[in-house]
PDB file of N, CA and C in Angstrom:
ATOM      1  N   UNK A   1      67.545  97.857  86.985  1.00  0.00           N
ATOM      2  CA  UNK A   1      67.829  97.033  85.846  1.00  0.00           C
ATOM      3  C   UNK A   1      68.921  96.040  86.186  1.00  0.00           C
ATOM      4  N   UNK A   2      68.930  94.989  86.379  1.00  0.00           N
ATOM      5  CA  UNK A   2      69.510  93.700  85.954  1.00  0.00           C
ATOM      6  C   UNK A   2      70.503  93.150  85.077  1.00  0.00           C
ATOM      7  N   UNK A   3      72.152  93.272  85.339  1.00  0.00           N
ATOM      8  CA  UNK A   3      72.022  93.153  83.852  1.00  0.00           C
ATOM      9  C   UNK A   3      73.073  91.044  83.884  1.00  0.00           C
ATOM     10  N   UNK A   4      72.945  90.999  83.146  1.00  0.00           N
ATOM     11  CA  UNK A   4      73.454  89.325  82.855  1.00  0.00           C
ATOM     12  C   UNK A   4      75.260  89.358  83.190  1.00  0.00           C
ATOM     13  N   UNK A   5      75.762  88.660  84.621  1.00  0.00           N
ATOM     14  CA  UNK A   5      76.608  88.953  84.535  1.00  0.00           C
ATOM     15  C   UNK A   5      77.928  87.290  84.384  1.00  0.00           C
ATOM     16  N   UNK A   6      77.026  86.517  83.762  1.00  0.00           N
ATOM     17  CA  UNK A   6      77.351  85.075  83.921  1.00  0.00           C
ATOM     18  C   UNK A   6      78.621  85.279  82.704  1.00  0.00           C
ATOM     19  N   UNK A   7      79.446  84.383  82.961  1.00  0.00           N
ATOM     20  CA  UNK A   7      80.658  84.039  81.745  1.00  0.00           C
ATOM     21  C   UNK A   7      79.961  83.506  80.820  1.00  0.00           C
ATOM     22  N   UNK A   8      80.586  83.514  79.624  1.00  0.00           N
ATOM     23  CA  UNK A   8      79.863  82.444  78.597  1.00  0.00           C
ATOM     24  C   UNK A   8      80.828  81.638  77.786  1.00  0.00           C
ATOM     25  N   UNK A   9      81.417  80.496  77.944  1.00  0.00           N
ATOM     26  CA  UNK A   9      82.230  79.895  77.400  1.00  0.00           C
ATOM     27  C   UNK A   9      82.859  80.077  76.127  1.00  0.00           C
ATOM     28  N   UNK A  10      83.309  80.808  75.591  1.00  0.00           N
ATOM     29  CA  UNK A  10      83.904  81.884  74.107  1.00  0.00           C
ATOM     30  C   UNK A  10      85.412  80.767  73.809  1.00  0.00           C
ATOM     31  N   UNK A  11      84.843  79.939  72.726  1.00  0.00           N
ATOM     32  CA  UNK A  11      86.051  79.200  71.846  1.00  0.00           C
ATOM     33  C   UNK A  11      86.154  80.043  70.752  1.00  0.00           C
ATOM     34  N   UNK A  12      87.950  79.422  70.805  1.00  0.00           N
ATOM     35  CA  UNK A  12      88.498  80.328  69.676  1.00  0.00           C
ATOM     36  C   UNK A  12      87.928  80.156  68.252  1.00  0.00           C
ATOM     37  N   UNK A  13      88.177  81.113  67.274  1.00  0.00           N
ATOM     38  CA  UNK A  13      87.566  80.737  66.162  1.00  0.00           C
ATOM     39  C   UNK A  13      88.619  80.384  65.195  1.00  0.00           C
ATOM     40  N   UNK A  14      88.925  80.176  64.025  1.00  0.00           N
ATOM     41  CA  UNK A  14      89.998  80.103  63.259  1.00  0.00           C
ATOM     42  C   UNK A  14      90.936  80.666  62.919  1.00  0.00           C
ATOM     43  N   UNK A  15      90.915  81.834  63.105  1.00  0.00           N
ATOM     44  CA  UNK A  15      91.843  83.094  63.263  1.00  0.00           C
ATOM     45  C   UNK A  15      91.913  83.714  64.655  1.00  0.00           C
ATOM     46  N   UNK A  16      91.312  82.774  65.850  1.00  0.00           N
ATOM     47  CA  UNK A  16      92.023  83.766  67.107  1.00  0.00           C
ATOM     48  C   UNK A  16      92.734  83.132  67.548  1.00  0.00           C
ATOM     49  N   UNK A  17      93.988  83.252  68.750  1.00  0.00           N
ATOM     50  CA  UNK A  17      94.774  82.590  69.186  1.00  0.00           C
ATOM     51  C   UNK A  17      94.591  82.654  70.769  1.00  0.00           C
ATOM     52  N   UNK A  18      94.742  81.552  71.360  1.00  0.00           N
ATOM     53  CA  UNK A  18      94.432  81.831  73.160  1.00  0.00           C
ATOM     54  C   UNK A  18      95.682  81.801  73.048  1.00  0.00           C
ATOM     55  N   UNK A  19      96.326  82.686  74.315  1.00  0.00           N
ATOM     56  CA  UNK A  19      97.411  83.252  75.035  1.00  0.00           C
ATOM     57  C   UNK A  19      97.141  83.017  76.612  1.00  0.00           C
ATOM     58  N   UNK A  20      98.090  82.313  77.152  1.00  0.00           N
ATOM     59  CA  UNK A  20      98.450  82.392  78.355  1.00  0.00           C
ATOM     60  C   UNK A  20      99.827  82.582  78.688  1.00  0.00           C
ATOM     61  N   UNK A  21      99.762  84.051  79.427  1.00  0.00           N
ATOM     62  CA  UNK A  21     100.700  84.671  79.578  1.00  0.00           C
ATOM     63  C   UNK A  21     101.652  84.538  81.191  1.00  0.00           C
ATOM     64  N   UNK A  22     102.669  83.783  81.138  1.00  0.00           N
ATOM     65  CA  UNK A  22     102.863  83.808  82.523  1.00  0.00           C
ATOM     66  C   UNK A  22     104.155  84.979  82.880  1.00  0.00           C
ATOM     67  N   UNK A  23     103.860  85.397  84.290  1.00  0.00           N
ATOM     68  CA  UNK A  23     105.339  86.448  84.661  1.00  0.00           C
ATOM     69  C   UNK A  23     105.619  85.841  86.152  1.00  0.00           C
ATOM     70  N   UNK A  24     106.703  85.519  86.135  1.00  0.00           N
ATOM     71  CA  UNK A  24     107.777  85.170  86.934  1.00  0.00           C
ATOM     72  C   UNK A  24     108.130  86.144  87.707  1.00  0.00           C
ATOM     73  N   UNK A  25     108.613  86.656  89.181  1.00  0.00           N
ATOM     74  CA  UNK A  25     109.797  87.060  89.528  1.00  0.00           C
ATOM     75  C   UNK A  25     110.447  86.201  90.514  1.00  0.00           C
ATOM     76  N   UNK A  26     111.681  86.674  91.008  1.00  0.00           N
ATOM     77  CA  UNK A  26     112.537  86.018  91.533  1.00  0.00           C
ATOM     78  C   UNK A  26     113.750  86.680  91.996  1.00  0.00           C
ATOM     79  N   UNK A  27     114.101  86.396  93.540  1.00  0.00           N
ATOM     80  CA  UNK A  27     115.160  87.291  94.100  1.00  0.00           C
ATOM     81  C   UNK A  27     116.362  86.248  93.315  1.00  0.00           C
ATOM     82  N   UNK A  28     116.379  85.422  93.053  1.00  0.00           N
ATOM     83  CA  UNK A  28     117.438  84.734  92.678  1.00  0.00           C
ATOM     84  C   UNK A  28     117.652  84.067  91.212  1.00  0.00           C
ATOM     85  N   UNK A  29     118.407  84.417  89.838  1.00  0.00           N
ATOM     86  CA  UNK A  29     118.056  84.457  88.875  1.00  0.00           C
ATOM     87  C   UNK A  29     118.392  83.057  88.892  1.00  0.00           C
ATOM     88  N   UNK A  30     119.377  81.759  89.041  1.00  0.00           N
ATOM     89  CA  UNK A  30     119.461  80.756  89.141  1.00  0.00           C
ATOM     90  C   UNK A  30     117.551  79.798  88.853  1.00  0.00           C
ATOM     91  N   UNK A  31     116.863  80.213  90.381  1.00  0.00           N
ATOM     92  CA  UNK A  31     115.385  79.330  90.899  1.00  0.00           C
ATOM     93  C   UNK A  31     114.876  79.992  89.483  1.00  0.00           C
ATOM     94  N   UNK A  32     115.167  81.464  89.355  1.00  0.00           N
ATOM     95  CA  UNK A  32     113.975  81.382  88.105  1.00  0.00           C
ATOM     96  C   UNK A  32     114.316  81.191  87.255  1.00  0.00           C
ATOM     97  N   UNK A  33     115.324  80.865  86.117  1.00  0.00           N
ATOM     98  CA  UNK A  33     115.615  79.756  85.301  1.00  0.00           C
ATOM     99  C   UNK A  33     115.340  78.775  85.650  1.00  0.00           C
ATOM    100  N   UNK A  34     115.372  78.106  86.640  1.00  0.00           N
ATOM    101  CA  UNK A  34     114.761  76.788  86.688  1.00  0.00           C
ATOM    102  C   UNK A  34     113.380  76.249  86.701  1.00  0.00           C
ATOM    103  N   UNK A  35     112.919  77.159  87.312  1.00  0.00           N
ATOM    104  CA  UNK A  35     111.312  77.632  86.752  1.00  0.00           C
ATOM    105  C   UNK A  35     110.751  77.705  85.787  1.00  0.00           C
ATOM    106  N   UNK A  36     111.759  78.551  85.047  1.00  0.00           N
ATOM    107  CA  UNK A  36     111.136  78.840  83.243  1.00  0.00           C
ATOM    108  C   UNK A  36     111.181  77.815  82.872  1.00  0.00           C
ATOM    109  N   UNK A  37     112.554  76.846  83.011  1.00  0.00           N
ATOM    110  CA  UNK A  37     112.639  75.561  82.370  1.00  0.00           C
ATOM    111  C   UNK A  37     111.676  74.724  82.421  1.00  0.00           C
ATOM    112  N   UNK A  38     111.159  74.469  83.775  1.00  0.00           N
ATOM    113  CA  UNK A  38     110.174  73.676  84.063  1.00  0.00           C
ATOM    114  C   UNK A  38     108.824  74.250  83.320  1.00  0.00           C
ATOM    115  N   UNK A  39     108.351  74.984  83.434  1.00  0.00           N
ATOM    116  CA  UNK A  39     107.356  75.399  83.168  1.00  0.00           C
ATOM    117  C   UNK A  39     107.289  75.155  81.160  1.00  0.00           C
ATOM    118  N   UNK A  40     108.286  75.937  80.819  1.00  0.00           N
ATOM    119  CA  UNK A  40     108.511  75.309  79.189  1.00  0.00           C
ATOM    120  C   UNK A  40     108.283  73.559  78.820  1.00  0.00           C
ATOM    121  N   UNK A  41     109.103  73.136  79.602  1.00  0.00           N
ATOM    122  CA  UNK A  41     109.319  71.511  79.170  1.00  0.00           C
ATOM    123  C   UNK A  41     107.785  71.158  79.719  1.00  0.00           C
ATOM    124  N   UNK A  42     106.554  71.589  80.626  1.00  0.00           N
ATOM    125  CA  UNK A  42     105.421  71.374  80.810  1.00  0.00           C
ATOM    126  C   UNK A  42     104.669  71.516  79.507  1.00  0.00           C
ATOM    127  N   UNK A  43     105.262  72.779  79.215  1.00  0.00           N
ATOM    128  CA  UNK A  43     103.649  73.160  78.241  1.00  0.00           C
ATOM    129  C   UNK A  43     104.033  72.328  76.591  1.00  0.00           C
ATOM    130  N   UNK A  44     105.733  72.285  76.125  1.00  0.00           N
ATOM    131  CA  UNK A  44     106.030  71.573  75.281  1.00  0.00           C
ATOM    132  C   UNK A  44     105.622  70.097  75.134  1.00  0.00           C
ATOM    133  N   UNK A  45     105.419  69.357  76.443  1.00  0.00           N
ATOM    134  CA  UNK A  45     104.872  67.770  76.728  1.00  0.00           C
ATOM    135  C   UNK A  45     103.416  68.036  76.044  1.00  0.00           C
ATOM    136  N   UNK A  46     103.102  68.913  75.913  1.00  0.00           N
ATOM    137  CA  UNK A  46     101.581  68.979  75.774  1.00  0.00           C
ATOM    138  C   UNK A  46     101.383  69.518  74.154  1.00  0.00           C
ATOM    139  N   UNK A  47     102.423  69.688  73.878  1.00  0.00           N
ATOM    140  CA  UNK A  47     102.117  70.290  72.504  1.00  0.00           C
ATOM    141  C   UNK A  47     101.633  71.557  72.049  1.00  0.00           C
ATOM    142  N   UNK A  48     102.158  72.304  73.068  1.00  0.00           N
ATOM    143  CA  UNK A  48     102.041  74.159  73.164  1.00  0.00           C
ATOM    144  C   UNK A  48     102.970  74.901  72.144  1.00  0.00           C
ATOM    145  N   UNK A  49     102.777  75.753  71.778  1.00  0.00           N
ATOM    146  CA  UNK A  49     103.740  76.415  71.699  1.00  0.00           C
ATOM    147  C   UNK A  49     104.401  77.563  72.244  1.00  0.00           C
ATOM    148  N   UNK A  50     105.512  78.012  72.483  1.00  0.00           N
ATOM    149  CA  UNK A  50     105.903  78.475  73.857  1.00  0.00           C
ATOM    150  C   UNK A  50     106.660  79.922  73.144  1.00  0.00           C
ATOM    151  N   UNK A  51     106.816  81.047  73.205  1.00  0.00           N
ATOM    152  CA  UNK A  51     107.257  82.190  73.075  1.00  0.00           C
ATOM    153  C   UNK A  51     108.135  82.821  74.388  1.00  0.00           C
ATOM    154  N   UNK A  52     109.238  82.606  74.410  1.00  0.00           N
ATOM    155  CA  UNK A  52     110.256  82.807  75.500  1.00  0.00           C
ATOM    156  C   UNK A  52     111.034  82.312  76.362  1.00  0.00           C
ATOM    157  N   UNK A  53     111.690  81.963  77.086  1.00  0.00           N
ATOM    158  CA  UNK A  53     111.438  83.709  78.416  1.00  0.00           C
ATOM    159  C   UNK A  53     111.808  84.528  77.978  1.00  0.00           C
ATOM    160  N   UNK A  54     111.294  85.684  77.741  1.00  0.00           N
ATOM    161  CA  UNK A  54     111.570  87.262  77.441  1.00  0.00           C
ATOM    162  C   UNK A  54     111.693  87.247  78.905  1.00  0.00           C
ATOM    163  N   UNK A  55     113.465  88.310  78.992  1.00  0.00           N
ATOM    164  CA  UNK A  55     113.802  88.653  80.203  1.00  0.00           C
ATOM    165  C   UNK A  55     113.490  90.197  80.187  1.00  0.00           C
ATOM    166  N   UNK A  56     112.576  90.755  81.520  1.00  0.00           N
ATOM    167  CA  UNK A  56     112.247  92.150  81.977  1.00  0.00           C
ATOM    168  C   UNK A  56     113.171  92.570  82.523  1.00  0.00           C
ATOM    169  N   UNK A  57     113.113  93.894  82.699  1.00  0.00           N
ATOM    170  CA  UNK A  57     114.454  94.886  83.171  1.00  0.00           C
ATOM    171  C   UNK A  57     114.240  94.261  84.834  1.00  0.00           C
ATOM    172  N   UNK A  58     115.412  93.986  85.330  1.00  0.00           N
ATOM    173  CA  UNK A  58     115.861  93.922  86.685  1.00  0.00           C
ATOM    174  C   UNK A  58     115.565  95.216  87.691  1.00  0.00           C
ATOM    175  N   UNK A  59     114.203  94.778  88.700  1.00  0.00           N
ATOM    176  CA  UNK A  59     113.927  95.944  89.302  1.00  0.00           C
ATOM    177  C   UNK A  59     115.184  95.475  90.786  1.00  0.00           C
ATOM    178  N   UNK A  60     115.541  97.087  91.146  1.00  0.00           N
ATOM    179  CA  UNK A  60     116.682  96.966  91.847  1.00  0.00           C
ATOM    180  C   UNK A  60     116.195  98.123  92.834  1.00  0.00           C
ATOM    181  N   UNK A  61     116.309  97.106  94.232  1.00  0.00           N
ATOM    182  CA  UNK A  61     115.677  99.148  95.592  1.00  0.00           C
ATOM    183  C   UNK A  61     116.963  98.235  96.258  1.00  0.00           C
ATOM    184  N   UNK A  62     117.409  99.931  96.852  1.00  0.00           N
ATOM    185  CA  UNK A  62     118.467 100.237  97.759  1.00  0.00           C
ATOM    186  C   UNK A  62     118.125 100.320  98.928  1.00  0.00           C
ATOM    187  N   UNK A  63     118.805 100.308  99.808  1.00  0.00           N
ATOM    188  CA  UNK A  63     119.084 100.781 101.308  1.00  0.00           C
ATOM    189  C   UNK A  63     119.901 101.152 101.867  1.00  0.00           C
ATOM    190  N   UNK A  64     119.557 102.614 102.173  1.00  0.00           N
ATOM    191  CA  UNK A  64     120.561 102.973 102.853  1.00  0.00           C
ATOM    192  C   UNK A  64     120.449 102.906 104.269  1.00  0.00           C
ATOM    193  N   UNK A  65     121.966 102.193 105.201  1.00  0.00           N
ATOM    194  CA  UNK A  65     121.425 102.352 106.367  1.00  0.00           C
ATOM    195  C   UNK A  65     122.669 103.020 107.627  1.00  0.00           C
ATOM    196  N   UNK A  66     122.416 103.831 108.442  1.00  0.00           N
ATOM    197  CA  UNK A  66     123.646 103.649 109.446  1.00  0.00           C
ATOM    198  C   UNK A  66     124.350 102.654 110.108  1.00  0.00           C
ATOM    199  N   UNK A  67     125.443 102.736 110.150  1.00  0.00           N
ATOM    200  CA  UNK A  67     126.470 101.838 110.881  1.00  0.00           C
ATOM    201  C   UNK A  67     126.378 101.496 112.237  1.00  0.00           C
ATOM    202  N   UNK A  68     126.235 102.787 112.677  1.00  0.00           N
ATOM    203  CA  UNK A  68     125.948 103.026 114.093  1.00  0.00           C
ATOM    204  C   UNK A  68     124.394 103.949 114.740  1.00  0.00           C
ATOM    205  N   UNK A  69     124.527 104.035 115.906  1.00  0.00           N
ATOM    206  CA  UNK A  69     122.893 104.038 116.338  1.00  0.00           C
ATOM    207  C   UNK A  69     122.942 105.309 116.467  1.00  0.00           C
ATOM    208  N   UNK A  70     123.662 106.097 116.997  1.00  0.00           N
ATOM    209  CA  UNK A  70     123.850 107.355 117.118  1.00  0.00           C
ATOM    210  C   UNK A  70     124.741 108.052 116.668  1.00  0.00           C
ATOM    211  N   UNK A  71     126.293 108.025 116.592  1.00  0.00           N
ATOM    212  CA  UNK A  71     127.145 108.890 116.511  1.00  0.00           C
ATOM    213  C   UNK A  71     128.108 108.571 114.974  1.00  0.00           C
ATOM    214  N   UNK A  72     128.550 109.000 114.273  1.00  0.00           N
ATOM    215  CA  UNK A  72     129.156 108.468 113.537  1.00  0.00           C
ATOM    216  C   UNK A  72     128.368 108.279 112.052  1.00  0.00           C
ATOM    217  N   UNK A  73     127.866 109.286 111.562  1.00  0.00           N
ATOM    218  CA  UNK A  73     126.564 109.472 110.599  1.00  0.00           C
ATOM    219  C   UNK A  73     127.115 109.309 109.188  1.00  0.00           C
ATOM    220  N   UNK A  74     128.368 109.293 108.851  1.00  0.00           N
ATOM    221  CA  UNK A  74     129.320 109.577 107.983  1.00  0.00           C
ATOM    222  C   UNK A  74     129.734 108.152 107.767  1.00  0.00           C
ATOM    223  N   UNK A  75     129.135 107.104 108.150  1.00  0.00           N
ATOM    224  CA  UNK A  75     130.127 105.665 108.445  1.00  0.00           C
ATOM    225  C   UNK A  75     128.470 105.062 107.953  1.00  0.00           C
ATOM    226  N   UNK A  76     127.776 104.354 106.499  1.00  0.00           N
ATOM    227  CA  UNK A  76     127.014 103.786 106.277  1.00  0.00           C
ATOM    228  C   UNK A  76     126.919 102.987 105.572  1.00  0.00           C
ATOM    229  N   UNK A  77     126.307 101.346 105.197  1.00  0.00           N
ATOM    230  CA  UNK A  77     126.233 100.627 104.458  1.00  0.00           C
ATOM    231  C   UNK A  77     125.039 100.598 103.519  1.00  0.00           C
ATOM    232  N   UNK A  78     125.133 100.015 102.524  1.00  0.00           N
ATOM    233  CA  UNK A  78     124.432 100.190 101.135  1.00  0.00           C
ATOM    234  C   UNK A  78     123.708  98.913 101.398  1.00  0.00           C
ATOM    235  N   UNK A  79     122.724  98.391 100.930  1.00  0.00           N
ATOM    236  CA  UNK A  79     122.170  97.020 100.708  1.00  0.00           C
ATOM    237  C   UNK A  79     121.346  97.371  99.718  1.00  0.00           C
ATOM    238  N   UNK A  80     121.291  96.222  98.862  1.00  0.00           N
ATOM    239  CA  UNK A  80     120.333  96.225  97.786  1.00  0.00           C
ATOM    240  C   UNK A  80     119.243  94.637  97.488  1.00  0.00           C
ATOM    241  N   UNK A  81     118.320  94.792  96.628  1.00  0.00           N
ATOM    242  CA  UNK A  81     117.877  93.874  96.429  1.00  0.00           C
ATOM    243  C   UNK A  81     116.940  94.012  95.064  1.00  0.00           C
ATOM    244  N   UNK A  82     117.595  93.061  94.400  1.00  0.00           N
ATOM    245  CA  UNK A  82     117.227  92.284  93.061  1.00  0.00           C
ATOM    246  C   UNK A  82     116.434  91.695  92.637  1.00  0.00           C
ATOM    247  N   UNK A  83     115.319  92.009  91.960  1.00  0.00           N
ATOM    248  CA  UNK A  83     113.841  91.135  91.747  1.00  0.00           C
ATOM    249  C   UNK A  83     114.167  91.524  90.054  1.00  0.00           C
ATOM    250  N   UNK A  84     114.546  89.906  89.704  1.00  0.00           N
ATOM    251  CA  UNK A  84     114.707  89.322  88.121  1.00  0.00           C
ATOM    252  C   UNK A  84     113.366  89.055  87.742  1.00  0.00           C
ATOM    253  N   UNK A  85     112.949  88.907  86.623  1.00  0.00           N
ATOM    254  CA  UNK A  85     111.931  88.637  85.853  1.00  0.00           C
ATOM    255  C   UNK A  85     111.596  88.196  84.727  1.00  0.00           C
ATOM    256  N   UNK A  86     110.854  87.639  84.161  1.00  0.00           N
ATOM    257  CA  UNK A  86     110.981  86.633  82.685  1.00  0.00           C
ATOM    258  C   UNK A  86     108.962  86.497  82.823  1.00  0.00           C
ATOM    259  N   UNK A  87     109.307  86.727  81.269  1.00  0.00           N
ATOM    260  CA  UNK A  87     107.559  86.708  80.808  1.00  0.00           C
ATOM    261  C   UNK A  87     107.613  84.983  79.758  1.00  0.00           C
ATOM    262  N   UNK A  88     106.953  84.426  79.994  1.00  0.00           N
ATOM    263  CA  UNK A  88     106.512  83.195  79.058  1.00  0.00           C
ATOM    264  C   UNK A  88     105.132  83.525  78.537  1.00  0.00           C
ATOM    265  N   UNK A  89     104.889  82.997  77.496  1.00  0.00           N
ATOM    266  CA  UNK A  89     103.947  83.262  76.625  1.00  0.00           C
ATOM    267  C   UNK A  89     103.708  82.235  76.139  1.00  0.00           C
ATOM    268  N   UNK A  90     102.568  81.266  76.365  1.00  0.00           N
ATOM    269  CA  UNK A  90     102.234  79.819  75.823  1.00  0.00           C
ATOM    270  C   UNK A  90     101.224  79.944  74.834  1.00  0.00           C
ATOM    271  N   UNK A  91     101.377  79.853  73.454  1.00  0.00           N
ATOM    272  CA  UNK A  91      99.929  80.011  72.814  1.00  0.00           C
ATOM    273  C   UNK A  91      99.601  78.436  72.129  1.00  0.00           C
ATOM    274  N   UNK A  92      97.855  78.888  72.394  1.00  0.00           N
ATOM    275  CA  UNK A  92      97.034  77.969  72.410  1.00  0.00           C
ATOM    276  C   UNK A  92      97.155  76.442  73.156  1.00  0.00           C
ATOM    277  N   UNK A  93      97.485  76.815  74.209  1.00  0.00           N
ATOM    278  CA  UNK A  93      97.697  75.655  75.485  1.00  0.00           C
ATOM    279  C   UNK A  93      96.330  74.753  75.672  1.00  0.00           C
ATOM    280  N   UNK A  94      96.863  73.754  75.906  1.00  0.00           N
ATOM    281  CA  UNK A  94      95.739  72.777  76.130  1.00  0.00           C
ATOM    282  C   UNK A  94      94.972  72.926  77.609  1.00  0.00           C
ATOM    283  N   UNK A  95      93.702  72.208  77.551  1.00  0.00           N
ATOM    284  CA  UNK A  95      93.197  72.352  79.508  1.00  0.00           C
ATOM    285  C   UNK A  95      94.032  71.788  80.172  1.00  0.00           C
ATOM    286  N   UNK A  96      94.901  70.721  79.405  1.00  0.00           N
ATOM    287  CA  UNK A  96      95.776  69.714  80.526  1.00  0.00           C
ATOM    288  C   UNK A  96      96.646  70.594  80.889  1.00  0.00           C
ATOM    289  N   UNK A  97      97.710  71.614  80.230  1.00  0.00           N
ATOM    290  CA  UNK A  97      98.608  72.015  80.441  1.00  0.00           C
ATOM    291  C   UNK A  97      98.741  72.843  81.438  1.00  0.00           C
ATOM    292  N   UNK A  98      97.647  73.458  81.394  1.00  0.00           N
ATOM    293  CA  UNK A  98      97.539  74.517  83.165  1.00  0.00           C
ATOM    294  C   UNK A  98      97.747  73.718  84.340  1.00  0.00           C
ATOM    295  N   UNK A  99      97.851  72.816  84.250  1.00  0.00           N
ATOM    296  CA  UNK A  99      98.050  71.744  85.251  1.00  0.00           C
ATOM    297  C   UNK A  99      99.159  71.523  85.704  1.00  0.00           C
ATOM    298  N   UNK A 100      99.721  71.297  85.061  1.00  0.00           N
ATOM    299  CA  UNK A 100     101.064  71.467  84.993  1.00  0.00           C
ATOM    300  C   UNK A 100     101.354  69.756  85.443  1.00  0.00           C
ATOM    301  N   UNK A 101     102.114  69.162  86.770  1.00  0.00           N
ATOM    302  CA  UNK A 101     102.601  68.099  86.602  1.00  0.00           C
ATOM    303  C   UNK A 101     102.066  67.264  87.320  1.00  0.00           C
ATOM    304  N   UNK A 102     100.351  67.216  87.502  1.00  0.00           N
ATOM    305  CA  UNK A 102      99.574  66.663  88.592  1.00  0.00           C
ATOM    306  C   UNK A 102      99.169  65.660  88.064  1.00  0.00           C
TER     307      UNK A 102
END
């Protein structure tokens, strides 16, 4: 059996809302604010309306590592690393707006 596996072009109706949901991360919270910004002032040119950045919990991994190669096990440094995050939520975005600044 066969079954139909083609898309079928589904517009909204009067009561649904399209959502395009974007998620960000970023080792550096600075670039991704500047990101969000950009990306907001895109979809606002277009006449979107924009829900956020909702900021996500800061995922954070450690490392632990020795100082030395062999002797001295008691003597270690910590390193970590920071992946920030921010959800945007554009509803009912235009086709232009996925585009962004092309």
């Amino acid at each position: 059996m066969a079954t139909d596996t083609t898309k079928k072009d589904v517009k909204p109706t009067a009561g649904e809302i399209n959502k395009l949901r974007i998620r960000i991360r970023a080792y550096e919270n600075k670039i991704l604010d500047a990101s969000t910004k950009q990306i907001i002032d895109t979809a606002l040119r277009f006449d979107a309306k924009v829900v956020g950045p909702i900021p996500l919990p800061t995922e954070i991994k450690k490392y632990t590592v020795n100082r030395s190669t062999f002797v001295y096990k008691d003597a270690r440094e910590q390193f970590e690393m920071r992946m920030h995050k921010r959800v945007i939520d554009i509803l009912n975005p235009s086709p232009k707006s996925g585009r962004g600044s092309n």
